[in-house]
Protein backbone atom coordinates (compact mmCIF):
# COMPACT_ATOMS: atom_id res chain seq x y z
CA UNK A 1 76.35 -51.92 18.71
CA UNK A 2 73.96 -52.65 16.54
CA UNK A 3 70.53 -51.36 15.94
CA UNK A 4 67.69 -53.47 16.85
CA UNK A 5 64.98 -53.88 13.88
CA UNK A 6 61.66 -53.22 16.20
CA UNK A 7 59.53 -53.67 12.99
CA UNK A 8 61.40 -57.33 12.21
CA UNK A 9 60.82 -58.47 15.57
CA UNK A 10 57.26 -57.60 15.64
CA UNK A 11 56.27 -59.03 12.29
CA UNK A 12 58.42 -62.64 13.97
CA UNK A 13 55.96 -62.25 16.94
CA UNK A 14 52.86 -61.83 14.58
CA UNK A 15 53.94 -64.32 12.24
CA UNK A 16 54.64 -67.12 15.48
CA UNK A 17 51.18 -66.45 16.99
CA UNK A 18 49.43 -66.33 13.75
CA UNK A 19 50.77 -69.90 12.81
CA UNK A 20 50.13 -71.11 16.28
CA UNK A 21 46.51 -69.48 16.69
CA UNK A 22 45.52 -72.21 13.78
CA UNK A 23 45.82 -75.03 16.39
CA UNK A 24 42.70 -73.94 17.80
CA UNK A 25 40.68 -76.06 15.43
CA UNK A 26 41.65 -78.86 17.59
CA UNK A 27 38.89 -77.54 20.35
CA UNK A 28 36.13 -77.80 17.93
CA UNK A 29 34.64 -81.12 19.16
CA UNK A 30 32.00 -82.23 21.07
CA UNK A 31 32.92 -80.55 24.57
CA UNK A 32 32.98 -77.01 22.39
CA UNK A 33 29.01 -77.94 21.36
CA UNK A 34 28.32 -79.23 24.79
CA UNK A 35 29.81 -75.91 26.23
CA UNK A 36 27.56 -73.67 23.71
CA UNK A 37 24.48 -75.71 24.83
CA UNK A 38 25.50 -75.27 28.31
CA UNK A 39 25.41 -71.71 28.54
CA UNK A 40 22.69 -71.36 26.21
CA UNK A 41 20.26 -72.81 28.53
CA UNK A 42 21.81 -71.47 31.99
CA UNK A 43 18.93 -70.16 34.00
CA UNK A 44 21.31 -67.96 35.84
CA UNK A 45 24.72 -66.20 35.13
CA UNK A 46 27.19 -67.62 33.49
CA UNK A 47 30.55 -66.39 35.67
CA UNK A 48 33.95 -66.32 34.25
CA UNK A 49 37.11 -66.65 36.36
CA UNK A 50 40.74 -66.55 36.45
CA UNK A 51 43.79 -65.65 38.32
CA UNK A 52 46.38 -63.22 36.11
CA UNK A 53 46.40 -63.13 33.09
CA UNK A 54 43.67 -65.74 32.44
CA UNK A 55 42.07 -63.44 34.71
CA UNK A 56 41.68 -59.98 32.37
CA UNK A 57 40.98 -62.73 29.86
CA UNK A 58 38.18 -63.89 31.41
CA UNK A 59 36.79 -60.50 32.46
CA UNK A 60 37.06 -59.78 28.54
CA UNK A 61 35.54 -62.98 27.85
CA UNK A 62 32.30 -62.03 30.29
CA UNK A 63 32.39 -58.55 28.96
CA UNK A 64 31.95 -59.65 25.64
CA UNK A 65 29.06 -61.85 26.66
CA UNK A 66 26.71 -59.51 28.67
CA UNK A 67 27.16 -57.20 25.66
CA UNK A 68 25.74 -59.80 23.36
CA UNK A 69 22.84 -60.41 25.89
CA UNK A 70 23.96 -63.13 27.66
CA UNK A 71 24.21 -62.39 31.30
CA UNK A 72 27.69 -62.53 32.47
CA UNK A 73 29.86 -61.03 35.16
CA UNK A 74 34.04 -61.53 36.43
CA UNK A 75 34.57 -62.87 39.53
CA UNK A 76 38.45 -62.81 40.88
CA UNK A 77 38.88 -66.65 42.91
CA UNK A 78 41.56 -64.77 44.89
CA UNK A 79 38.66 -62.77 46.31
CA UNK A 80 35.91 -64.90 46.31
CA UNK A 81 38.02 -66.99 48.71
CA UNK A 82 37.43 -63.91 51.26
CA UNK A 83 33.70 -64.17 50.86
CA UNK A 84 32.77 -63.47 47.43
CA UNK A 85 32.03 -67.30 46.71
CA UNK A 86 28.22 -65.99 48.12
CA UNK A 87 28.08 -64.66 44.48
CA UNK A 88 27.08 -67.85 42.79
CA UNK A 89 24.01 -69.07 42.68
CA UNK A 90 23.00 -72.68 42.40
CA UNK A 91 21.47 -71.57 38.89
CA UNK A 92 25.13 -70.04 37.70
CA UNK A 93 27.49 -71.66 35.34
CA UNK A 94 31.31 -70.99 35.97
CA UNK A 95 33.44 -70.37 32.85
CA UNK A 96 36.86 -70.90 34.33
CA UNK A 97 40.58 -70.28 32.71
CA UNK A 98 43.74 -71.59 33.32
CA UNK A 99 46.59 -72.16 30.96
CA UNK A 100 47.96 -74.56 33.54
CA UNK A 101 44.93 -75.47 35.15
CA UNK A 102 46.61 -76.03 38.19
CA UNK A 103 46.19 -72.69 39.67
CA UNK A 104 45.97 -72.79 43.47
CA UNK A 105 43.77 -69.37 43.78
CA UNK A 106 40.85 -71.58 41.51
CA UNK A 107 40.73 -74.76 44.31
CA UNK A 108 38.08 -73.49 46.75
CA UNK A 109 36.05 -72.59 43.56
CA UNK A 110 36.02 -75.21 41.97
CA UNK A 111 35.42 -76.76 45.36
CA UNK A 112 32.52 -74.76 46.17
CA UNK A 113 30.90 -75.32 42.89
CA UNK A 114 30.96 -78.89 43.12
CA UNK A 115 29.65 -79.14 46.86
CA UNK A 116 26.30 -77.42 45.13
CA UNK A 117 26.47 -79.03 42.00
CA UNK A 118 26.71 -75.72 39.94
CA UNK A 119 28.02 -76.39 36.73
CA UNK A 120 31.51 -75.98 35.59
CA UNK A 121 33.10 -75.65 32.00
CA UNK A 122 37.01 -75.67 32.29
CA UNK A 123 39.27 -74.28 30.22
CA UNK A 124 43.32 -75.23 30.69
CA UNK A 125 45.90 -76.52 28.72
CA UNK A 126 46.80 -79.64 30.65
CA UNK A 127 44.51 -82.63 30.48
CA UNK A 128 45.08 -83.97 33.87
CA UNK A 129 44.93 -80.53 35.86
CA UNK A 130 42.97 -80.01 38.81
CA UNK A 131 40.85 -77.44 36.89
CA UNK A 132 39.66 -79.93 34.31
CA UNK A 133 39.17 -82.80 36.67
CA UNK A 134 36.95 -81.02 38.48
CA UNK A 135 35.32 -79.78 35.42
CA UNK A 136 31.67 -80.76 33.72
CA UNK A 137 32.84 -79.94 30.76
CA UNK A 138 36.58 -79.83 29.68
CA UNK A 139 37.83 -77.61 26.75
CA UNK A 140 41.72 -78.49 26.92
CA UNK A 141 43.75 -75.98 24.98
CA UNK A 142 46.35 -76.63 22.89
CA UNK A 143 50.31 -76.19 23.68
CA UNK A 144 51.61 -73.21 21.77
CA UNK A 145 54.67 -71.59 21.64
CA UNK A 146 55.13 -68.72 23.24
CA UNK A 147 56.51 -65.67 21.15
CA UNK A 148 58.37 -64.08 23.01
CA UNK A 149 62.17 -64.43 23.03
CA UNK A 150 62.64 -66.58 26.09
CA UNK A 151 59.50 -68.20 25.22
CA UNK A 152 58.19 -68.11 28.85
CA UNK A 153 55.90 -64.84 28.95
CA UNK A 154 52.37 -65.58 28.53
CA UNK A 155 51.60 -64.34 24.80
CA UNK A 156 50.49 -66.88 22.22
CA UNK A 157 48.79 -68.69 25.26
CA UNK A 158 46.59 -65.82 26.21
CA UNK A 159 46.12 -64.67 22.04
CA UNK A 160 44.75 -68.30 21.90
CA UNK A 161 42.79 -68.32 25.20
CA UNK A 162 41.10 -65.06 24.11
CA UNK A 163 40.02 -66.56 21.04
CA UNK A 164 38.66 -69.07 22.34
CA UNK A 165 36.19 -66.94 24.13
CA UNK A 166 35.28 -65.16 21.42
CA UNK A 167 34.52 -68.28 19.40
CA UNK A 168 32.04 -68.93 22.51
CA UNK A 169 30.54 -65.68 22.29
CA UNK A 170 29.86 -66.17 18.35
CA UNK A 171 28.39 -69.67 18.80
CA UNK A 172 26.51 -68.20 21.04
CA UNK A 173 24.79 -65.54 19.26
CA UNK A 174 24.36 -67.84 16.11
CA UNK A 175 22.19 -69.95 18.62
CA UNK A 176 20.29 -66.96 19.74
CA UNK A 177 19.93 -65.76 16.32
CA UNK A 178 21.59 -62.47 17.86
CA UNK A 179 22.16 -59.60 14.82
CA UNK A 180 23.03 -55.99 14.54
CA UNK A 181 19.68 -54.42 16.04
CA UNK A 182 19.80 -56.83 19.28
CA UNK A 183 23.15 -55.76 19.42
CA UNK A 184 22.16 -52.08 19.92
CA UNK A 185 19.74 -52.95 22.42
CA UNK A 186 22.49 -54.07 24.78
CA UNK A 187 25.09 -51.35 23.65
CA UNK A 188 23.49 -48.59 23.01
CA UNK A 189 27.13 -46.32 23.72
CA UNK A 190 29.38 -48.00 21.22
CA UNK A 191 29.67 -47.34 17.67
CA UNK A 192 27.28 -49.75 16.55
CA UNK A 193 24.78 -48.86 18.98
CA UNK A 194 25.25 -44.35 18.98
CA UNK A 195 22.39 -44.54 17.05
CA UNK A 196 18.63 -45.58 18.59
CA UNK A 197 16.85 -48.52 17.50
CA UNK A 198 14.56 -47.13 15.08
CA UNK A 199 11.26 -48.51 13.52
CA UNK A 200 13.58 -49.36 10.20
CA UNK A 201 15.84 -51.65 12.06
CA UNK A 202 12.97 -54.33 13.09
CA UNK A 203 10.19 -53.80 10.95
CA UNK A 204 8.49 -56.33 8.46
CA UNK A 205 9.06 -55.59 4.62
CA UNK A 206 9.04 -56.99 1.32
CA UNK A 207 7.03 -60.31 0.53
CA UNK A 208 6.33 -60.84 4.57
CA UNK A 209 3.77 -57.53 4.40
CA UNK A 210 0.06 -58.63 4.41
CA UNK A 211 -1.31 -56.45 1.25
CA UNK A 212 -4.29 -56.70 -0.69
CA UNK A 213 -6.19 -54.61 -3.05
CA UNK A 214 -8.92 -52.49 -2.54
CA UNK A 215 -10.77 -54.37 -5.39
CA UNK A 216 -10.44 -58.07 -3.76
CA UNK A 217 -13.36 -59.27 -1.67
CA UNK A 218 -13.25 -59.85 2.01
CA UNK A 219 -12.54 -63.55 1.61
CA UNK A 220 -9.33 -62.34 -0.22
CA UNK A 221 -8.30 -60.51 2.18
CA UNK A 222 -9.16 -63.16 5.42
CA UNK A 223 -6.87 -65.57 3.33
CA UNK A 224 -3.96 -62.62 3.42
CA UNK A 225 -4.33 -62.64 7.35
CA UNK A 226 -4.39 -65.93 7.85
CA UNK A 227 -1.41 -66.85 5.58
CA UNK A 228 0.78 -63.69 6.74
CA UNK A 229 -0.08 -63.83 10.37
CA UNK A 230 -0.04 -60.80 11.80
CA UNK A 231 -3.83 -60.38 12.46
CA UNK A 232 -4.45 -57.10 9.57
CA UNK A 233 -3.97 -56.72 6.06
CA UNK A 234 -3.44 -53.21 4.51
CA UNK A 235 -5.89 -52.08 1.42
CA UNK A 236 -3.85 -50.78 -1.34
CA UNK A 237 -5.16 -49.02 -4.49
CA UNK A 238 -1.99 -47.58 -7.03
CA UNK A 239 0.43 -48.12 -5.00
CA UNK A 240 -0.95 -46.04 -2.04
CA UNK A 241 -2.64 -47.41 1.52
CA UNK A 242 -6.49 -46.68 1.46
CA UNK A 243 -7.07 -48.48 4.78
CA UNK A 244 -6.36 -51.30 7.07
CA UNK A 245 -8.60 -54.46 8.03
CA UNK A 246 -8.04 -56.33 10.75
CA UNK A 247 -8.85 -60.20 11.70
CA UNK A 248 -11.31 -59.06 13.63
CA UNK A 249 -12.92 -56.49 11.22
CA UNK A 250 -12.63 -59.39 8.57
CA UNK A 251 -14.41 -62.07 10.34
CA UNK A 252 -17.57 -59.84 11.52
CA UNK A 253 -17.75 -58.60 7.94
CA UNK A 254 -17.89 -62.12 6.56
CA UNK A 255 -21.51 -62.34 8.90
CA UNK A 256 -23.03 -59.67 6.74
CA UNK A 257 -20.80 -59.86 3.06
CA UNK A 258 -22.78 -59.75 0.11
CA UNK A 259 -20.72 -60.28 -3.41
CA UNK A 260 -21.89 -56.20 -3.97
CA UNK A 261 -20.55 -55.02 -0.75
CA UNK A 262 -17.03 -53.18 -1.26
CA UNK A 263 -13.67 -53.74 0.63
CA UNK A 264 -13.50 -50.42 1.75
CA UNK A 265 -16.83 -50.63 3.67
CA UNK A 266 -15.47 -52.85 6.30
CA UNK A 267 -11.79 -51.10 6.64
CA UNK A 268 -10.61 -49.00 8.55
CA UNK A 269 -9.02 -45.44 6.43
CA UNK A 270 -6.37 -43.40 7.13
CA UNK A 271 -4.87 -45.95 9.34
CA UNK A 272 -2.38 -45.03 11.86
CA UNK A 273 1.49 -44.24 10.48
CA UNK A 274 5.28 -43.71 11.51
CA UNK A 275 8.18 -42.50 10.08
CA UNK A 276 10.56 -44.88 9.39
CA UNK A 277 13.22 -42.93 11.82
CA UNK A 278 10.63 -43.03 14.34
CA UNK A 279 12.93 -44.62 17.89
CA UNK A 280 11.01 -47.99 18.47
CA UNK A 281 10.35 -47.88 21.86
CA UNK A 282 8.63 -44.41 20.82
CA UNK A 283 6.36 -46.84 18.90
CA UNK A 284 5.60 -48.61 21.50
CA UNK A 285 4.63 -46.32 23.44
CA UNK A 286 2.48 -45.32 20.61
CA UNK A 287 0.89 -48.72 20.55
CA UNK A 288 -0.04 -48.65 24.20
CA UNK A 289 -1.52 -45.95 23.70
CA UNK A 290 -3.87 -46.98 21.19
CA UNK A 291 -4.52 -50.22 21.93
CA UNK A 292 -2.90 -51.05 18.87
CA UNK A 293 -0.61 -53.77 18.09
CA UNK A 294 0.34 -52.98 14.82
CA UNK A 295 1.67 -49.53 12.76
CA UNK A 296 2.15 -48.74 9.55
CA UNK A 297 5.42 -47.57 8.43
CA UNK A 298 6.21 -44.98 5.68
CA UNK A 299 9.60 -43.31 4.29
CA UNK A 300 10.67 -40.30 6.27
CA UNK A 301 9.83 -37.89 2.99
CA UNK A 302 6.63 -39.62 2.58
CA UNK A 303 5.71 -39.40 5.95
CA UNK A 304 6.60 -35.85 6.06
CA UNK A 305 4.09 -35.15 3.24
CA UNK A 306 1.16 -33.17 4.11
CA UNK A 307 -0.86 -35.72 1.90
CA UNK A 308 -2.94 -38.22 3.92
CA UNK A 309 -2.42 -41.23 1.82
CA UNK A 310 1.12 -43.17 1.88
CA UNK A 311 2.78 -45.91 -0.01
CA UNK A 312 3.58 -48.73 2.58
CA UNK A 313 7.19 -49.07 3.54
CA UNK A 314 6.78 -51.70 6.49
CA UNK A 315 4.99 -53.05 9.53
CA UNK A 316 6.16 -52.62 12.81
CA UNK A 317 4.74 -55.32 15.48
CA UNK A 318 4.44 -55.53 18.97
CA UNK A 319 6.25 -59.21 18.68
CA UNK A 320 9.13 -57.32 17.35
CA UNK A 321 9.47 -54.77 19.37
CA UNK A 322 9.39 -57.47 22.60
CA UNK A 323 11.58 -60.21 20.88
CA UNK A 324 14.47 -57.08 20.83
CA UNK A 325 14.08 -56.01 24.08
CA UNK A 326 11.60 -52.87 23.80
CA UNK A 327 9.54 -52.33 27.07
């Protein structure tokens, strides 16, 4: 008898789905963009279904949403046919898979969801299947060949399936602008998120920071405001913050300027500061507190250093803090 090479037949399996996995480019058309768009502006849930193995695909497929923000939950047509149909709301969007698209578990479903006009994106291989009839918006998947040896066992179908999904989920965050620090915000447990969202992660730097020095006039300074747009500009003198002036400050100091009055005498010094390992929704709190909607953000050595003046390292705003989720 002879021996069976394990490491040959798995490198014929990889090889067979990775050629076949290249056919998904043919579901890049204008039912992929109207899908995108579709869940992008759902004002409810968008719910993803299957039966078997389109099933776990499809509670992947959610999983992988709701942890990029977008909210998303499984729902098993087998069971929502005792009941759970009650589930979907008229606002929902149903995400539904089927290789076939003939799958008798889906029919009440889809059914249901077109009684109460709730939106439905299909996704099957078969362009004339129940599923994608009854479908707002059909993403018909490619025939692939399975690699296993009979060529029957779902494999290269569900490989391409699940890619599909995840192709949704990365349009999707492109379209929300999504990045590494939302990410955190919604997975706080996994690897990218074990660490807190801290002050560094969100806050303004480089040529967005409103700075001016402590020898330009108060008209200077108004122009810094109004061009950078976040209602303060900080004084600097050698590299180091003497003060802050806000919109406010600047406009009622215009009333009584005089081409001898100094900068400083309408600033406010030694303006608040955080570390830049400071958790943000610790500087939030921080901003409540003060009635604040701004802070100054320093290096965690600098910070640390008993001197009172700091060079600037950032700005962390309240419109940052909200647009990722901090409450």
């Amino acid at each position: 008898m002879s021996k069976v090479n394990y490491i040959s037949i798995a490198k014929k399996t990889a090889a067979i789905q990775i050629s076949e996995l290249k056919k998904i480019n043919k579901i890049f058309d204008k039912s992929f963009i109207q899908a995108v768009e579709l869940m992008a502006n759902c004002k409810g849930k968008v719910i993803a279904a299957g039966v078997g193995k389109s099933g776990l695909i499809a509670r992947k497929v959610a999983a992988t949403f709701s942890s990029v923000g977008v909210s998303s939950f499984f729902l098993n047509p087998s069971e929502a046919n005792h009941g759970d149909l009650g589930q979907i709301d008229k606002r929902d969007l149903l995400l539904i898979f089927s290789y076939s698209g003939n799958t008798s578990e889906i029919t009440n479903m889809l059914r249901y969801a077109n009684r109460f006009n709730i939106k439905i994106i299909g996704v099957a291989s078969k362009k004339d299947s129940l599923l994608l009839k009854a479908s707002d918006v059909k993403l018909l998947l490619p025939q692939v060949r399975e690699s296993d040896p009979t060529g029957m066992v779902p494999t290269t179908s569900t490989s391409i399936t699940l890619l599909l999904g995840d192709c949704l989920a990365v349009a999707l965050m492109n379209k929300m602008n999504f990045s590494k620090e939302r990410f955190k915000v919604f997975h706080p447990g996994g690897n990218i998120g074990q660490t807190l969202l801290l002050v560094k992660d969100i806050m303004i730097t480089g040529s967005k920071l409103p700075i001016v020095s402590v020898n330009k006039s108060i008209y200077d300074a108004t122009k810094v405001i109004d061009n950078k747009k976040l209602g303060l500009v900080v004084v600097i003198e050698k590299n180091q913050v003497k003060g802050i002036l806000t919109d406010g400050d600047a406009r009622r100091g215009i009333k009584y300027y005089s081409k001898n009055d100094h900068l400083k005498k309408f600033m406010t010094s030694n303006p608040l500061f955080v570390s830049e390992s400071t958790p943000a929704s610790k500087a939030l709190s921080l901003m409540n507190e003060k009635k604040i909607t701004s802070l100054l953000v320093a290096s965690e050595e600098d910070y640390n250093k008993a001197k009172s003046t700091k060079k600037l390292k950032g700005i962390v705003h309240i419109h940052s803090l909200l647009q990722y989720g901090i409450k």
